[in-house]
N, C-alpha and C. Protein backbone atom coordinates (compact mmCIF):
# COMPACT_ATOMS: atom_id res chain seq x y z
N UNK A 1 -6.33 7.45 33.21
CA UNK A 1 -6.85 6.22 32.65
C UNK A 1 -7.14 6.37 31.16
N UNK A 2 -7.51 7.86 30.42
CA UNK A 2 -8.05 7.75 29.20
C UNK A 2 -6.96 7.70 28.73
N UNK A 3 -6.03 8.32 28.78
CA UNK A 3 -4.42 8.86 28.38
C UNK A 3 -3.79 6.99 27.88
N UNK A 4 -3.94 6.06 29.18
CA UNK A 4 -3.56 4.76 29.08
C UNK A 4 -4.33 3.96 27.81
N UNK A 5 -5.58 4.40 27.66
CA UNK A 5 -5.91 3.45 26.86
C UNK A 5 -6.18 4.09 25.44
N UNK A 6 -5.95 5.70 25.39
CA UNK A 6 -5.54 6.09 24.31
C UNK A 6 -4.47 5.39 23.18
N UNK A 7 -3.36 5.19 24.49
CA UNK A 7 -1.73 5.38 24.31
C UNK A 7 -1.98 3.76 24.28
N UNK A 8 -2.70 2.71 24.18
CA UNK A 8 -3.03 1.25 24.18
C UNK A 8 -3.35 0.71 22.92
N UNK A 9 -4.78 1.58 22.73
CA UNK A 9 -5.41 1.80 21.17
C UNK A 9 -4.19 2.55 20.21
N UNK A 10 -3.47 3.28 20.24
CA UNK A 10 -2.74 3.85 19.04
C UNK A 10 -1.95 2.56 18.95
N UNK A 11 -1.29 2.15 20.05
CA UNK A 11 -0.07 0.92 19.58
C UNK A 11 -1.10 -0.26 19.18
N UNK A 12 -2.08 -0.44 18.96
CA UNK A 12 -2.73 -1.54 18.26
C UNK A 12 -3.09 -1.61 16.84
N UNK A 13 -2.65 -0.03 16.23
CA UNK A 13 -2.91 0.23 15.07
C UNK A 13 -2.55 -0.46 13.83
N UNK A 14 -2.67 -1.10 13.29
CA UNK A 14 -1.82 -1.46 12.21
C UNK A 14 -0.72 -1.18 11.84
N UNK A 15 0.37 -1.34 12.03
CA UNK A 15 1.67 -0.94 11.64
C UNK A 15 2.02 -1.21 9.75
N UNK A 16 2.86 0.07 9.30
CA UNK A 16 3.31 -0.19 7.74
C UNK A 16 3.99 -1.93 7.96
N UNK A 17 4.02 -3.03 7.22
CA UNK A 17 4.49 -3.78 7.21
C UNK A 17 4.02 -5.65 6.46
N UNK A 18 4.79 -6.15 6.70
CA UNK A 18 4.56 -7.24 5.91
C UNK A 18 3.92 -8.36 6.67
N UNK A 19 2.61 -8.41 6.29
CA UNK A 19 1.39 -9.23 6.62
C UNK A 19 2.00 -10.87 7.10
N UNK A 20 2.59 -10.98 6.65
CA UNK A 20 3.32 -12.67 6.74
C UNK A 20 4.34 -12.60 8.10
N UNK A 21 4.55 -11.39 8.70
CA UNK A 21 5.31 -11.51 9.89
C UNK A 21 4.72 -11.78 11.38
N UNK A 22 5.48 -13.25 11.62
CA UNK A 22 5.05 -13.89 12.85
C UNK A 22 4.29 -13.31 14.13
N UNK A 23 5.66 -11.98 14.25
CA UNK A 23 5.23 -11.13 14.90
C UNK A 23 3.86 -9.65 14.98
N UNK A 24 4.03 -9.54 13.82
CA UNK A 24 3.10 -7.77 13.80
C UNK A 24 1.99 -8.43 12.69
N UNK A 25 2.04 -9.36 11.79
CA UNK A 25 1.30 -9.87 11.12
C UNK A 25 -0.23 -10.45 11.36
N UNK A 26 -0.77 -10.27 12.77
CA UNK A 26 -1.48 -10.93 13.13
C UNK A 26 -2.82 -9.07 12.51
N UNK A 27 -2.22 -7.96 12.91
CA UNK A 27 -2.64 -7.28 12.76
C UNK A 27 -3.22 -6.26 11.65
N UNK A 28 -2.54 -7.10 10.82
CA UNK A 28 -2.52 -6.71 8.98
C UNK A 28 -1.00 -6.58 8.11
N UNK A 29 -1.49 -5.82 7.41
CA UNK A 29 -0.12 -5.77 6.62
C UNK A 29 -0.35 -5.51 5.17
N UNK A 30 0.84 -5.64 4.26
CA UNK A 30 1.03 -5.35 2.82
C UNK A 30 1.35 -6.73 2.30
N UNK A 31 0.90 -7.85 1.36
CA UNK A 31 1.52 -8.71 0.87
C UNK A 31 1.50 -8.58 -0.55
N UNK A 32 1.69 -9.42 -1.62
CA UNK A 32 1.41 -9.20 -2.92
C UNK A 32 1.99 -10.38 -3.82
N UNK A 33 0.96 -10.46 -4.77
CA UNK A 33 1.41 -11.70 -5.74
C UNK A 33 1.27 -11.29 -7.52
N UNK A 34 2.17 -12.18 -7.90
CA UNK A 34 2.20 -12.27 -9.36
C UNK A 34 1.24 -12.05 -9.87
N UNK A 35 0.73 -11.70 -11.29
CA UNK A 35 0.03 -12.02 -12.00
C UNK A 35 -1.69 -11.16 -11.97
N UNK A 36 -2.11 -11.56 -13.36
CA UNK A 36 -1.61 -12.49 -14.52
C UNK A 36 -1.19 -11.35 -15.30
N UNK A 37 -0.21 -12.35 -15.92
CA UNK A 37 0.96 -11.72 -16.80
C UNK A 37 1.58 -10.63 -16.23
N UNK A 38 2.44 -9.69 -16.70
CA UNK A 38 3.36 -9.26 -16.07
C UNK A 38 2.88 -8.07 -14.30
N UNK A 39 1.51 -8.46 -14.57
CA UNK A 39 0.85 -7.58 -13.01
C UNK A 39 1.37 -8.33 -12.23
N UNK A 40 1.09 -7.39 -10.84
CA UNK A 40 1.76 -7.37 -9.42
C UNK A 40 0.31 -7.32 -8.69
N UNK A 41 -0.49 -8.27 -8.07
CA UNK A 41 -1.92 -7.80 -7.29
C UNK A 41 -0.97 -7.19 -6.07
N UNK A 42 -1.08 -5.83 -5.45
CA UNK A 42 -0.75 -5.42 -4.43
C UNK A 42 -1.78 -5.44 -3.67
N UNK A 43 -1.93 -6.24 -2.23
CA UNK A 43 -3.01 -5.33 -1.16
C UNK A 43 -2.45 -4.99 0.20
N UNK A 44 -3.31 -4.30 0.72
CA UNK A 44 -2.99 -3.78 2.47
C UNK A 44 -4.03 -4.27 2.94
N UNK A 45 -3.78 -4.91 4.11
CA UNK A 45 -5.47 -5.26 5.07
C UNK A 45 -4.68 -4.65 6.05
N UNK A 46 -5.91 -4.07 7.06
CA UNK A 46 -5.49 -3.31 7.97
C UNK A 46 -6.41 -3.84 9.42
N UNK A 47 -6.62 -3.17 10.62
CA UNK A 47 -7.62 -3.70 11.43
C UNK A 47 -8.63 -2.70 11.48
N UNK A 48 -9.47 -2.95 12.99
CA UNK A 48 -10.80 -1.92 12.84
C UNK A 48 -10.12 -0.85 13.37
N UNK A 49 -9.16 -0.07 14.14
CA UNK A 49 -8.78 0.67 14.45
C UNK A 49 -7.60 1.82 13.34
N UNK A 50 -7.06 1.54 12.34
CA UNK A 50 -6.87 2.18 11.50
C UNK A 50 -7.60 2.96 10.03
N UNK A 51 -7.11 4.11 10.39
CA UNK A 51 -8.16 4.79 8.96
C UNK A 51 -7.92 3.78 7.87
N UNK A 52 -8.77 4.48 7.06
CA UNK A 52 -9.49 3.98 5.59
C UNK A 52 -8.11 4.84 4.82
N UNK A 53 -7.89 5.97 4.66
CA UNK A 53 -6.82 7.06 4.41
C UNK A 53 -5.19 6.44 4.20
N UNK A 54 -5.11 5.95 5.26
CA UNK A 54 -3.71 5.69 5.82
C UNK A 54 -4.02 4.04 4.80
N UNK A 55 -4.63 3.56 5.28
CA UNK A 55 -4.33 2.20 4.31
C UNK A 55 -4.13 2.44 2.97
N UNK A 56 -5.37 3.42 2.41
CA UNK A 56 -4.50 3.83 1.04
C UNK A 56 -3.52 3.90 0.43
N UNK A 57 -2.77 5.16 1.68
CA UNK A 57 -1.50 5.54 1.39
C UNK A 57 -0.20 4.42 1.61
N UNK A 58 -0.39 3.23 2.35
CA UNK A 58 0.32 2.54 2.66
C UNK A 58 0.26 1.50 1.47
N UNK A 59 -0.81 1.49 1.03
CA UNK A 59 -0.80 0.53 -0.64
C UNK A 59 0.30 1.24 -1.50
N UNK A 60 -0.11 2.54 -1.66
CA UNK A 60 0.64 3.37 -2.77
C UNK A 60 1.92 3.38 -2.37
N UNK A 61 2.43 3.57 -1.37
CA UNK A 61 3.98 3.19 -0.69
C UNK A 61 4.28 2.32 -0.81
N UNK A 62 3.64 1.05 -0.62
CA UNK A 62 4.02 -0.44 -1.40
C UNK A 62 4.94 -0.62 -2.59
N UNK A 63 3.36 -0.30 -3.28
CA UNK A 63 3.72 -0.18 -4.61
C UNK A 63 5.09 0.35 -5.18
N UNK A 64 5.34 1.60 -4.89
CA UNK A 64 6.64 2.22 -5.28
C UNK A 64 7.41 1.12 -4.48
N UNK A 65 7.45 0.83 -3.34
CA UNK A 65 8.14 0.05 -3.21
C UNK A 65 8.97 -1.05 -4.00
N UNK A 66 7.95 -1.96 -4.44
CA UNK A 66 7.59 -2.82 -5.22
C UNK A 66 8.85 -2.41 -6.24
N UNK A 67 8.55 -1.76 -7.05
CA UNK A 67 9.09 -1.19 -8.13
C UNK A 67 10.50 -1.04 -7.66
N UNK A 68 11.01 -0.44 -6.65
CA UNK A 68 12.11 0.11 -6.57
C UNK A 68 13.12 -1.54 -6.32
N UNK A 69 12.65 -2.12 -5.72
CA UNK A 69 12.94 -3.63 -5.54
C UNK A 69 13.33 -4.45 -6.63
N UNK A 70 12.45 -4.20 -7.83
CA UNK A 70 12.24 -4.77 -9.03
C UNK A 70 13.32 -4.41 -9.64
N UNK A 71 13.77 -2.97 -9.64
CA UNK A 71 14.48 -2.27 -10.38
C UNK A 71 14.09 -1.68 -11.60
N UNK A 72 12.91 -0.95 -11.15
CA UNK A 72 12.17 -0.84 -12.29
C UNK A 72 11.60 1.19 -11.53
N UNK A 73 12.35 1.78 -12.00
CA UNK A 73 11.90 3.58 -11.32
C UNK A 73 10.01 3.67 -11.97
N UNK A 74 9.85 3.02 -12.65
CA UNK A 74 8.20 3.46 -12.82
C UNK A 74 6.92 2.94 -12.70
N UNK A 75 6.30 2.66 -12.41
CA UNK A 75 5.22 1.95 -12.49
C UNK A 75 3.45 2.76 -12.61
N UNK A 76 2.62 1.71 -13.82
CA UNK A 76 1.55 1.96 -13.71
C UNK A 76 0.59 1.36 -12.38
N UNK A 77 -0.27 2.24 -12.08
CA UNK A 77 -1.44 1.65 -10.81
C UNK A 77 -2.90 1.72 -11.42
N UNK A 78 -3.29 0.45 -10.90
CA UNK A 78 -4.85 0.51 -11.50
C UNK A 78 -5.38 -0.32 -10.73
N UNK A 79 -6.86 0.46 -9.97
CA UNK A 79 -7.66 0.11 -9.34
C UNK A 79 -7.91 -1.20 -9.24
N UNK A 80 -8.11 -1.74 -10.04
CA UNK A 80 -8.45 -3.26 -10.46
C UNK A 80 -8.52 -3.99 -11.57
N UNK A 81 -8.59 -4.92 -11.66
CA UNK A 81 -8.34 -6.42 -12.70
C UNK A 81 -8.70 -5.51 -14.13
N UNK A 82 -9.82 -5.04 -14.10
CA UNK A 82 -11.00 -4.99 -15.39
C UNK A 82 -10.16 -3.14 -15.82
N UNK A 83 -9.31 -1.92 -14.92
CA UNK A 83 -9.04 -1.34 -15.07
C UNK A 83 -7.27 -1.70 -15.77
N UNK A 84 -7.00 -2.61 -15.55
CA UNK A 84 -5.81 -2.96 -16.11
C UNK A 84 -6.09 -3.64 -17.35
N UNK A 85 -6.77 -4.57 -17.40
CA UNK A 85 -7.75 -4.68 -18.65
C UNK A 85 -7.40 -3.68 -19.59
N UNK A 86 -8.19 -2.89 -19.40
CA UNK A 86 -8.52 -1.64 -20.24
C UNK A 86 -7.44 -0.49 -20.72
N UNK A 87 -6.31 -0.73 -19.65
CA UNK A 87 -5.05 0.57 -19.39
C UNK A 87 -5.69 1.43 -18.68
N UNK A 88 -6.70 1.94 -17.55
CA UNK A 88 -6.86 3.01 -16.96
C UNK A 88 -6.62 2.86 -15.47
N UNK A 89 -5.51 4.05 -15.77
CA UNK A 89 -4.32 4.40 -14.92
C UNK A 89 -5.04 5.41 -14.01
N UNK A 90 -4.61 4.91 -12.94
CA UNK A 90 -5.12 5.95 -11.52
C UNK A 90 -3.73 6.13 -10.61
N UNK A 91 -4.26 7.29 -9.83
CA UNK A 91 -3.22 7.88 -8.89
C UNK A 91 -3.43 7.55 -7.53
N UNK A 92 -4.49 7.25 -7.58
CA UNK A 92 -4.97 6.76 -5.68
C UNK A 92 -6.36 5.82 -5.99
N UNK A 93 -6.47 5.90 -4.84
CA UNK A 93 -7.66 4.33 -5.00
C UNK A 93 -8.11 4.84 -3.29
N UNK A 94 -9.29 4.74 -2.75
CA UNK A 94 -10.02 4.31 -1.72
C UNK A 94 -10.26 3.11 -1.09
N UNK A 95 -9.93 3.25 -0.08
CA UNK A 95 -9.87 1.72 0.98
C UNK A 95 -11.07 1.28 0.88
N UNK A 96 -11.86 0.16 0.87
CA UNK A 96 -12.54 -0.38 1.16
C UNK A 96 -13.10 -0.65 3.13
N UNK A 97 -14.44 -1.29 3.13
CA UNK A 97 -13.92 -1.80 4.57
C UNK A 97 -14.84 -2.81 4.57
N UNK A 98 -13.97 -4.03 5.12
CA UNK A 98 -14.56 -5.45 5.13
C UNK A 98 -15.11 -6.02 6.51
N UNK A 99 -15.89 -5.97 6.90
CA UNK A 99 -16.09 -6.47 8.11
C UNK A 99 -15.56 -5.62 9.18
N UNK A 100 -15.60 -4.41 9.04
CA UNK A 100 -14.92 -3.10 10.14
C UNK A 100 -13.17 -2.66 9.54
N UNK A 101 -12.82 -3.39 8.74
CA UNK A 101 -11.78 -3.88 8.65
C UNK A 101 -11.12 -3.10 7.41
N UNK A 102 -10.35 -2.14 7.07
CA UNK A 102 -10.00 -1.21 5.82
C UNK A 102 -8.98 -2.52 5.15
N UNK A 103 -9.39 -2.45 4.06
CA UNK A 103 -8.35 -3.11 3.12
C UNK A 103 -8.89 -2.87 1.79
N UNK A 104 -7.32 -2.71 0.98
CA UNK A 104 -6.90 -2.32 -0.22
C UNK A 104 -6.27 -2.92 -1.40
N UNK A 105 -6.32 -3.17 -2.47
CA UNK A 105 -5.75 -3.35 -3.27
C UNK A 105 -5.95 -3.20 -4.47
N UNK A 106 -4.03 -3.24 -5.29
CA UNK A 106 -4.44 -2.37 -6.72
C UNK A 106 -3.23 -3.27 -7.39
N UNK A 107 -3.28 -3.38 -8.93
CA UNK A 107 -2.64 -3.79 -9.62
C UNK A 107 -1.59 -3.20 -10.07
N UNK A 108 -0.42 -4.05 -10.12
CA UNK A 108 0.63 -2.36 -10.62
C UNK A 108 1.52 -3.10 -11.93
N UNK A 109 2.25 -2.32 -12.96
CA UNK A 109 2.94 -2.92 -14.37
C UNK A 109 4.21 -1.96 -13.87
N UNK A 110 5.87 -3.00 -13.54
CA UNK A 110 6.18 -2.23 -13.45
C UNK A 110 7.04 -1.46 -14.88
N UNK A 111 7.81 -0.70 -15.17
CA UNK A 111 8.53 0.15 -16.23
C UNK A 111 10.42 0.36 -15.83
N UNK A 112 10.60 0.63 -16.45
CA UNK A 112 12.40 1.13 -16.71
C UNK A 112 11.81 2.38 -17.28
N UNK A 113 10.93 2.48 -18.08
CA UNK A 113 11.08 3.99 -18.28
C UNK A 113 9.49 4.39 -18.35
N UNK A 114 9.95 6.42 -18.54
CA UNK A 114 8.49 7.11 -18.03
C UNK A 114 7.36 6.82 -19.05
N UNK A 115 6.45 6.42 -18.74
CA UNK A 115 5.52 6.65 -20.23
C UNK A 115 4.32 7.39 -19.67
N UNK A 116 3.40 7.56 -20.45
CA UNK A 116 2.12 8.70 -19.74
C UNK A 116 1.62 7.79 -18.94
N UNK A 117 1.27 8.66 -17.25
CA UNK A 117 0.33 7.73 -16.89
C UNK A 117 0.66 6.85 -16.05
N UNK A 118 1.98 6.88 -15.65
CA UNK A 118 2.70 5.77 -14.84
C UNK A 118 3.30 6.84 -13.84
N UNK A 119 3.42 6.49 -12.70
CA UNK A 119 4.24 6.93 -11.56
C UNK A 119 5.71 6.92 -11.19
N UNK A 120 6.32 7.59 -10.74
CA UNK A 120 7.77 7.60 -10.22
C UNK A 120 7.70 7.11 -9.15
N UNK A 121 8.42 6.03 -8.45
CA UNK A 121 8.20 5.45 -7.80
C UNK A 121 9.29 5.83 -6.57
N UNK A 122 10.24 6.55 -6.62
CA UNK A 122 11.25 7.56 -5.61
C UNK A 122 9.99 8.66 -5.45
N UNK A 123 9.33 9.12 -6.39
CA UNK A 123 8.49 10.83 -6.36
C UNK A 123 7.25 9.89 -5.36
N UNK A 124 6.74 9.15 -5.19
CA UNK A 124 5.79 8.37 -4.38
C UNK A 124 6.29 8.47 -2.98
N UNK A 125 7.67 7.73 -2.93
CA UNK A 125 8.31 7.24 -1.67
C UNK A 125 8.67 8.92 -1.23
N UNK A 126 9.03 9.34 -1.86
CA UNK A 126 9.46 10.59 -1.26
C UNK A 126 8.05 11.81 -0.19
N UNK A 127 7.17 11.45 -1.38
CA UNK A 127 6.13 12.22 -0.73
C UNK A 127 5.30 11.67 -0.11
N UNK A 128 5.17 10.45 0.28
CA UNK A 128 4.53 9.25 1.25
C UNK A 128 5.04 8.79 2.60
N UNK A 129 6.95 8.79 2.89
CA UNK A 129 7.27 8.80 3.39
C UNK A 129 7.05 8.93 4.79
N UNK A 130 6.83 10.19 5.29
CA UNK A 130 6.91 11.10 6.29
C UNK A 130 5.42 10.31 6.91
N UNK A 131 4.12 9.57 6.03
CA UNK A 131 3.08 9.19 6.77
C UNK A 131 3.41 7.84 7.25
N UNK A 132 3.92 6.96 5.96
CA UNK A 132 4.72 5.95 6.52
C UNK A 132 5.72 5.33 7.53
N UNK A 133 6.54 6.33 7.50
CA UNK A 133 7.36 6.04 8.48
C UNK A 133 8.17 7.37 8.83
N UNK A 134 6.77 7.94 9.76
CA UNK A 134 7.31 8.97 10.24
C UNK A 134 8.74 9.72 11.44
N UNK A 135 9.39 8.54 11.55
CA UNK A 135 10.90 8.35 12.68
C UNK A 135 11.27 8.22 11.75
N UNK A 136 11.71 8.07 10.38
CA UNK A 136 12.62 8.12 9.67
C UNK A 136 13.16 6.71 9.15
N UNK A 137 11.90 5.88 8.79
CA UNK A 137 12.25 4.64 8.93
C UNK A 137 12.49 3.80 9.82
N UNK A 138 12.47 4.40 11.23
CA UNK A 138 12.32 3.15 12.24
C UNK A 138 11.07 2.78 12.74
């Protein structure tokens, strides 16, 4: 019986994915919007059953995402509005939790090329991967 509702609770977890889908969307997800000016607001909401950790990492996988989409190999990340403001560039960020509930988000600028302070956005996906989507993408 514990085994069943172990194996019940893990498949309720939040899955990596896009918040707006009919299907898995009810449970959280990654969405993201314009602005202002050339920023990207990235967030992850997640449910009460997924770490604080993993949502992190699933922002920062976004993100590169994001970028690689764009066509853009680099991008800066910053905690928030008032840190983009300013230019201070971070490498990770801490989940929040809203109502039991982990969710994340960070601003990203993306680049064509390296400048200090900005991320590789393949060197992200590459080393994020394996938490993300640990089957290999399925």
């Amino acid at each position: 019986m514990s085994i069943l509702i172990s194996a019940t609770l893990s498949g309720c977890a939040t899955p990596y994915g896009d918040a707006r889908n009919p299907i898995t969307g009810w449970t959280g997800g990654y969405y993201e919007s314009k602005g202002p000016g050339e920023l990207i607001k990235v967030i992850f909401a997640g449910n009460s059953i997924i770490k604080t950790d993993t949502v992190s990492v699933y922002l920062l996988y976004r993100c590169a995402e994001i970028a690689q989409r764009e066509g853009k190999p680099y991008f800066a990340f910053y905690q928030n509005l008032p840190d983009a403001v300013l230019d201070k560039k971070s490498t990770s960020k801490s989940a929040s939790t809203v109502g039991r509930k982990p969710t994340d988000y960070a601003y990203i600028l993306l680049s064509k090329e390296d400048k200090p302070g900005y991320l590789s956005a393949s060197a992200v996906i590459s080393s994020l991967e394996i938490h993300v989507k640990p089957e290999g993408g399925k």
